[in-house]
Protein backbone atom coordinates (compact mmCIF):
# COMPACT_ATOMS: atom_id res chain seq x y z
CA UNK A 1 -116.41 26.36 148.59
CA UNK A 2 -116.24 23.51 150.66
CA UNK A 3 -118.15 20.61 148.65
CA UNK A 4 -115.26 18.68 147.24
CA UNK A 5 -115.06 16.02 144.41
CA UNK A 6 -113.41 12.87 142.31
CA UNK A 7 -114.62 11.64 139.32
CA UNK A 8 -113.71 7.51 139.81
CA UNK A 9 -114.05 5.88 136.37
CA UNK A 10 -115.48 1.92 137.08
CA UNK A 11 -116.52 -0.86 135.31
CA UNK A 12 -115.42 -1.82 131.77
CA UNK A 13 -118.24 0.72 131.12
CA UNK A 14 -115.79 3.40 132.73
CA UNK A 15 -118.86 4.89 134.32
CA UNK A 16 -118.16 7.94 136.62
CA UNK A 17 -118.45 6.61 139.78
CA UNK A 18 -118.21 10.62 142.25
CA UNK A 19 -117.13 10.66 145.82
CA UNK A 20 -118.15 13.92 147.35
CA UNK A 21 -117.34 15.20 150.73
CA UNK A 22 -117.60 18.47 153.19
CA UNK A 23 -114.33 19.83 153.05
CA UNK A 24 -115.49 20.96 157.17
CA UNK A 25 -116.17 17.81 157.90
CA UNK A 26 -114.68 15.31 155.56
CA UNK A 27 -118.42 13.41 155.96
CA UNK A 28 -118.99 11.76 152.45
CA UNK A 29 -121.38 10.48 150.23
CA UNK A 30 -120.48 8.18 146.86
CA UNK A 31 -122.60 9.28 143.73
CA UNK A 32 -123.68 5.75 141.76
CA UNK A 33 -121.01 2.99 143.05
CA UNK A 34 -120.98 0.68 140.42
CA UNK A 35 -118.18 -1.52 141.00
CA UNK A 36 -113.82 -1.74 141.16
CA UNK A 37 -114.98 -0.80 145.25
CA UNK A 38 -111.07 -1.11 146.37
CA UNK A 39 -110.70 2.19 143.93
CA UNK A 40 -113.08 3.90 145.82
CA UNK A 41 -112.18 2.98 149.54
CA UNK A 42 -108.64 3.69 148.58
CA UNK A 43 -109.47 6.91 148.05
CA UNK A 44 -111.82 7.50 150.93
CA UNK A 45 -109.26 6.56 153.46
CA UNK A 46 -106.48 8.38 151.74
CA UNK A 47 -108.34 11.42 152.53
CA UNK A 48 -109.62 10.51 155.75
CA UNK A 49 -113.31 10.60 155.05
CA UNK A 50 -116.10 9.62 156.89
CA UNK A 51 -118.63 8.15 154.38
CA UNK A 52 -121.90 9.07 155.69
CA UNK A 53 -124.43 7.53 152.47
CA UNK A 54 -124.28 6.75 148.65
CA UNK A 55 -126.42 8.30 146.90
CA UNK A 56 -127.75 6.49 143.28
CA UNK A 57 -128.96 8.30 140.23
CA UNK A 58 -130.83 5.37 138.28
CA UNK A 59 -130.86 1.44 138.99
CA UNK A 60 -128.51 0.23 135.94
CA UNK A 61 -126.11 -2.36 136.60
CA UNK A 62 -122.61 0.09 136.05
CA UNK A 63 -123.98 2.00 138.47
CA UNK A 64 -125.41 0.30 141.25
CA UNK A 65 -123.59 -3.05 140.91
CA UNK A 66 -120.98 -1.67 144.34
CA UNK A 67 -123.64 -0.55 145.97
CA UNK A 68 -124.73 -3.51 148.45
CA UNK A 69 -121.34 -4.39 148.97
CA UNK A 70 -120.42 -0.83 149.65
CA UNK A 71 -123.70 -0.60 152.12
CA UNK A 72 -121.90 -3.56 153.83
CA UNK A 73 -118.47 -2.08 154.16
CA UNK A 74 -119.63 1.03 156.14
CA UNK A 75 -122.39 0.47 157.05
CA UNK A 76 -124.66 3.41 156.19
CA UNK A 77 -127.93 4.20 154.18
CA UNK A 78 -128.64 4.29 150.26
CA UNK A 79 -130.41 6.94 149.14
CA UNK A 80 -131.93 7.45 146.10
CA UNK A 81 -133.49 6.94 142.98
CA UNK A 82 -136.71 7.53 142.41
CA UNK A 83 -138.60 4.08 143.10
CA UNK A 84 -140.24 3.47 139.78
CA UNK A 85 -136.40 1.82 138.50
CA UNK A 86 -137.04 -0.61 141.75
CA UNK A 87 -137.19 -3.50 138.82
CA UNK A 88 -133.97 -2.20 138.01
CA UNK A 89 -132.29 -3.24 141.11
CA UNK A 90 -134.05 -5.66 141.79
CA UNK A 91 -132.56 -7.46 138.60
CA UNK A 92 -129.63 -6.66 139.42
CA UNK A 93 -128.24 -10.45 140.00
CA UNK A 94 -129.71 -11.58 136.62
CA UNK A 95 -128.05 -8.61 134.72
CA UNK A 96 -124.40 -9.77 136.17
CA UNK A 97 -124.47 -12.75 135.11
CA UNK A 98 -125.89 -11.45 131.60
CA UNK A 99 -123.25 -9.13 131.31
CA UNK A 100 -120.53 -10.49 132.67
CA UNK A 101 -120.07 -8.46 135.65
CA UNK A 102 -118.88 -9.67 139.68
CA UNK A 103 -121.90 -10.69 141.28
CA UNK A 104 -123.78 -8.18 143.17
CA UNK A 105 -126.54 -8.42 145.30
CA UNK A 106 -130.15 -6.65 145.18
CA UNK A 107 -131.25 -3.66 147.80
CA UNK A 108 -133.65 -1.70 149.03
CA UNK A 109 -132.76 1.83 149.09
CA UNK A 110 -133.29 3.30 152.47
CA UNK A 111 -134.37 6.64 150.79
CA UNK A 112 -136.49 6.39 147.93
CA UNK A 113 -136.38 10.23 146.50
CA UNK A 114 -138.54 12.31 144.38
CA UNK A 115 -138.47 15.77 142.95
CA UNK A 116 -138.13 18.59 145.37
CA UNK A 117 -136.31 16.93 147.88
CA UNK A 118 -133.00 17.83 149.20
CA UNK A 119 -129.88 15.28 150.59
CA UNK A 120 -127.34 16.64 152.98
CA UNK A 121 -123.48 15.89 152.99
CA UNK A 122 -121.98 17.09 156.03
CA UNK A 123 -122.98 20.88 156.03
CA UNK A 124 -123.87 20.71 152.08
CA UNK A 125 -127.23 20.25 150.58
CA UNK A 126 -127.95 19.18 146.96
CA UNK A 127 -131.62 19.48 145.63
CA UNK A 128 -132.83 16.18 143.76
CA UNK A 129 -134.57 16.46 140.34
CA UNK A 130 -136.46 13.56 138.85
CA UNK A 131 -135.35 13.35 135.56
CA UNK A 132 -137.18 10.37 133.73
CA UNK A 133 -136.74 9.42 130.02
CA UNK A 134 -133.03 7.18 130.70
CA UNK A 135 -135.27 4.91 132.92
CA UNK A 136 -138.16 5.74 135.02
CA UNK A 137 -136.60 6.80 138.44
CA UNK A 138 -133.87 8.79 137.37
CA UNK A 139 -132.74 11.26 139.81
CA UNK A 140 -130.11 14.37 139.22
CA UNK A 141 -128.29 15.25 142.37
CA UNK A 142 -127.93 19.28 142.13
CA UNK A 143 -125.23 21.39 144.47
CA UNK A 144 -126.37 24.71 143.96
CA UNK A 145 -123.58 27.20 145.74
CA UNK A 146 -121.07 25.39 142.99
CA UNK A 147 -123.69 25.44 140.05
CA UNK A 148 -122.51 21.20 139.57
CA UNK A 149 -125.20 18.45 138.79
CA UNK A 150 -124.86 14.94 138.62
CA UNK A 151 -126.70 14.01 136.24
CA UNK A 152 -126.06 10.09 136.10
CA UNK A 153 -126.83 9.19 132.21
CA UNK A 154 -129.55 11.47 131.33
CA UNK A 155 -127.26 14.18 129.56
CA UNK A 156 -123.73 13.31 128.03
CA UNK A 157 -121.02 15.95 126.52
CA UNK A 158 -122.38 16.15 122.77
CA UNK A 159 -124.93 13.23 123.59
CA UNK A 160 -128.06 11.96 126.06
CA UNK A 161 -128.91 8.73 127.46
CA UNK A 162 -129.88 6.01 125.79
CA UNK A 163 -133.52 5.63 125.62
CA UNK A 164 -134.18 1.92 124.26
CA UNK A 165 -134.36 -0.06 127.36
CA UNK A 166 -137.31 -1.39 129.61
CA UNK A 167 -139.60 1.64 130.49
CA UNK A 168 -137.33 4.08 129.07
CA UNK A 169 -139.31 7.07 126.61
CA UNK A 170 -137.33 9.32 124.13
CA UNK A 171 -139.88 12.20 124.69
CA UNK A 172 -139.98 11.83 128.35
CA UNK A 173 -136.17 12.43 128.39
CA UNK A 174 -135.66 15.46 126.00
CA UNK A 175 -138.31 17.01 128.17
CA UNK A 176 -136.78 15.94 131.60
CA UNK A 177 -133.57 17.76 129.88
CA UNK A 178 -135.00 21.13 128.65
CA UNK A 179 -137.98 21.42 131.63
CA UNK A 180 -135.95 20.26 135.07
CA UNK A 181 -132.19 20.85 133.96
CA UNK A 182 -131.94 23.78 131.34
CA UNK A 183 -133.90 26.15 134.54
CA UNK A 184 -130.68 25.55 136.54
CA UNK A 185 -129.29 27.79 134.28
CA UNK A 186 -126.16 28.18 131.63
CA UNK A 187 -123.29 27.68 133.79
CA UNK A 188 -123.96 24.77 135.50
CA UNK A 189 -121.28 22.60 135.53
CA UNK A 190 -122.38 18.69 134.93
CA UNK A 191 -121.19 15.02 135.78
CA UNK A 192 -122.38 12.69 133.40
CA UNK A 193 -122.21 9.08 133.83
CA UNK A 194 -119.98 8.98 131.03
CA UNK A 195 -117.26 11.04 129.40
CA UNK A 196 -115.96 14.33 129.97
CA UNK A 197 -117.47 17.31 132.28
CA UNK A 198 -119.32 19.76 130.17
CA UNK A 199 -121.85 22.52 131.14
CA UNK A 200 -125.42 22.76 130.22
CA UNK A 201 -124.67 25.84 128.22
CA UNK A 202 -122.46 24.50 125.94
CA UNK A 203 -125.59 21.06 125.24
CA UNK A 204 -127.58 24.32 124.70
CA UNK A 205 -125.13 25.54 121.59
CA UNK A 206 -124.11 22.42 120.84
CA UNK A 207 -125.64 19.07 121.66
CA UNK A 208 -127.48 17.64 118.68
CA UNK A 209 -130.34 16.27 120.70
CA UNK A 210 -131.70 19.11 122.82
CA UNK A 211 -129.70 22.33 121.37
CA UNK A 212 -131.97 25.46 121.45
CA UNK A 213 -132.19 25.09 117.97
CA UNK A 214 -132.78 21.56 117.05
């Protein structure tokens, strides 16, 4: 397969922060660049990629908070979420100094996306699924020749995403889970915005939350 990955942990939040590239044409795309930027670039010229776009699942700080400065560096497009977490970003300045975090600009994506649509990486194409419940906008990025998802902090190892903040819906989420990301089928191999790797048919077995038989 050529669609290549690497999981960068950032922020003290240690959120997975993915750079994925073509392996044909080393054009790349970060998933959700929330912050500690010199890791990533270090690694994007180490391999000699071409970043082509970053592509954001949701609009919360630890994984957006890179993103303008990122936009900057290279110069190229934003893409993604889904616009209804626009307040997110556009908060973004308040919620650094609330949390503590480097100061980070607001954006407007160039690309708001919504279910059904795909994004290209060099020669590889990954099929967006809006996955509300986490916030609003959510968006899972989904490569379907390597059965891997990105699913940004809607589904964790053991776990899902927190559902207690502005606009966010318990319901809405378990169903975004079982309806949009259980179709994809058992073997799919996710990226959470947290933790370890896991695939969606081990949350089936397993995960408290949304296990076939809770």
């Amino acid at each position: 397969m050529s669609l290549k990955y690497q999981i960068v942990p950032v922020t003290p939040y240690q959120q997975n922060c993915s750079i994925i590239w073509c392996d044909v044409s080393l054009k790349a795309a970060v998933i959700d660049p929330g912050g500690d930027l010199n890791k990533i670039i270090s690694i994007i010229k180490d391999k000699k990629l071409q970043l082509q776009k970053i592509l954001l699942t949701h609009g919360h700080l630890d994984h957006v908070g890179g993103t303008d400065e990122l936009r900057v560096a290279y110069q190229v497009p934003i893409e993604g979420p889904e616009i209804s977490d626009l307040f997110w970003i556009e908060m973004l300045p308040d919620l650094c100094k609330q949390y503590g975090f480097p100061m980070a600009n607001s954006f407007i994506p160039d690309r708001w996306l919504n279910q059904g649509d795909k994004v290209f990486v060099g020669e590889e194409s990954f099929q967006v699924l809006h996955t509300p419940g986490h916030t609003p906008g959510h968006i899972v990025f989904y490569h379907a020749e390597t059965a891997m998802a990105w699913v940004g902090d809607v589904l964790f190892s053991g776990s899902i995403g927190r559902t207690d903040f502005p606009q966010g819906d318990y319901s809405t989420l378990i169903s975004s889970i079982r309806e949009r990301l259980w179709p994809l089928g058992d073997d799919v191999t996710f990226v959470p915005g947290h933790g370890p790797l896991s695939t969606f048919g081990i949350e089936r077995k397993h995960n408290p939350f949304v296990a076939d038989n809770s």
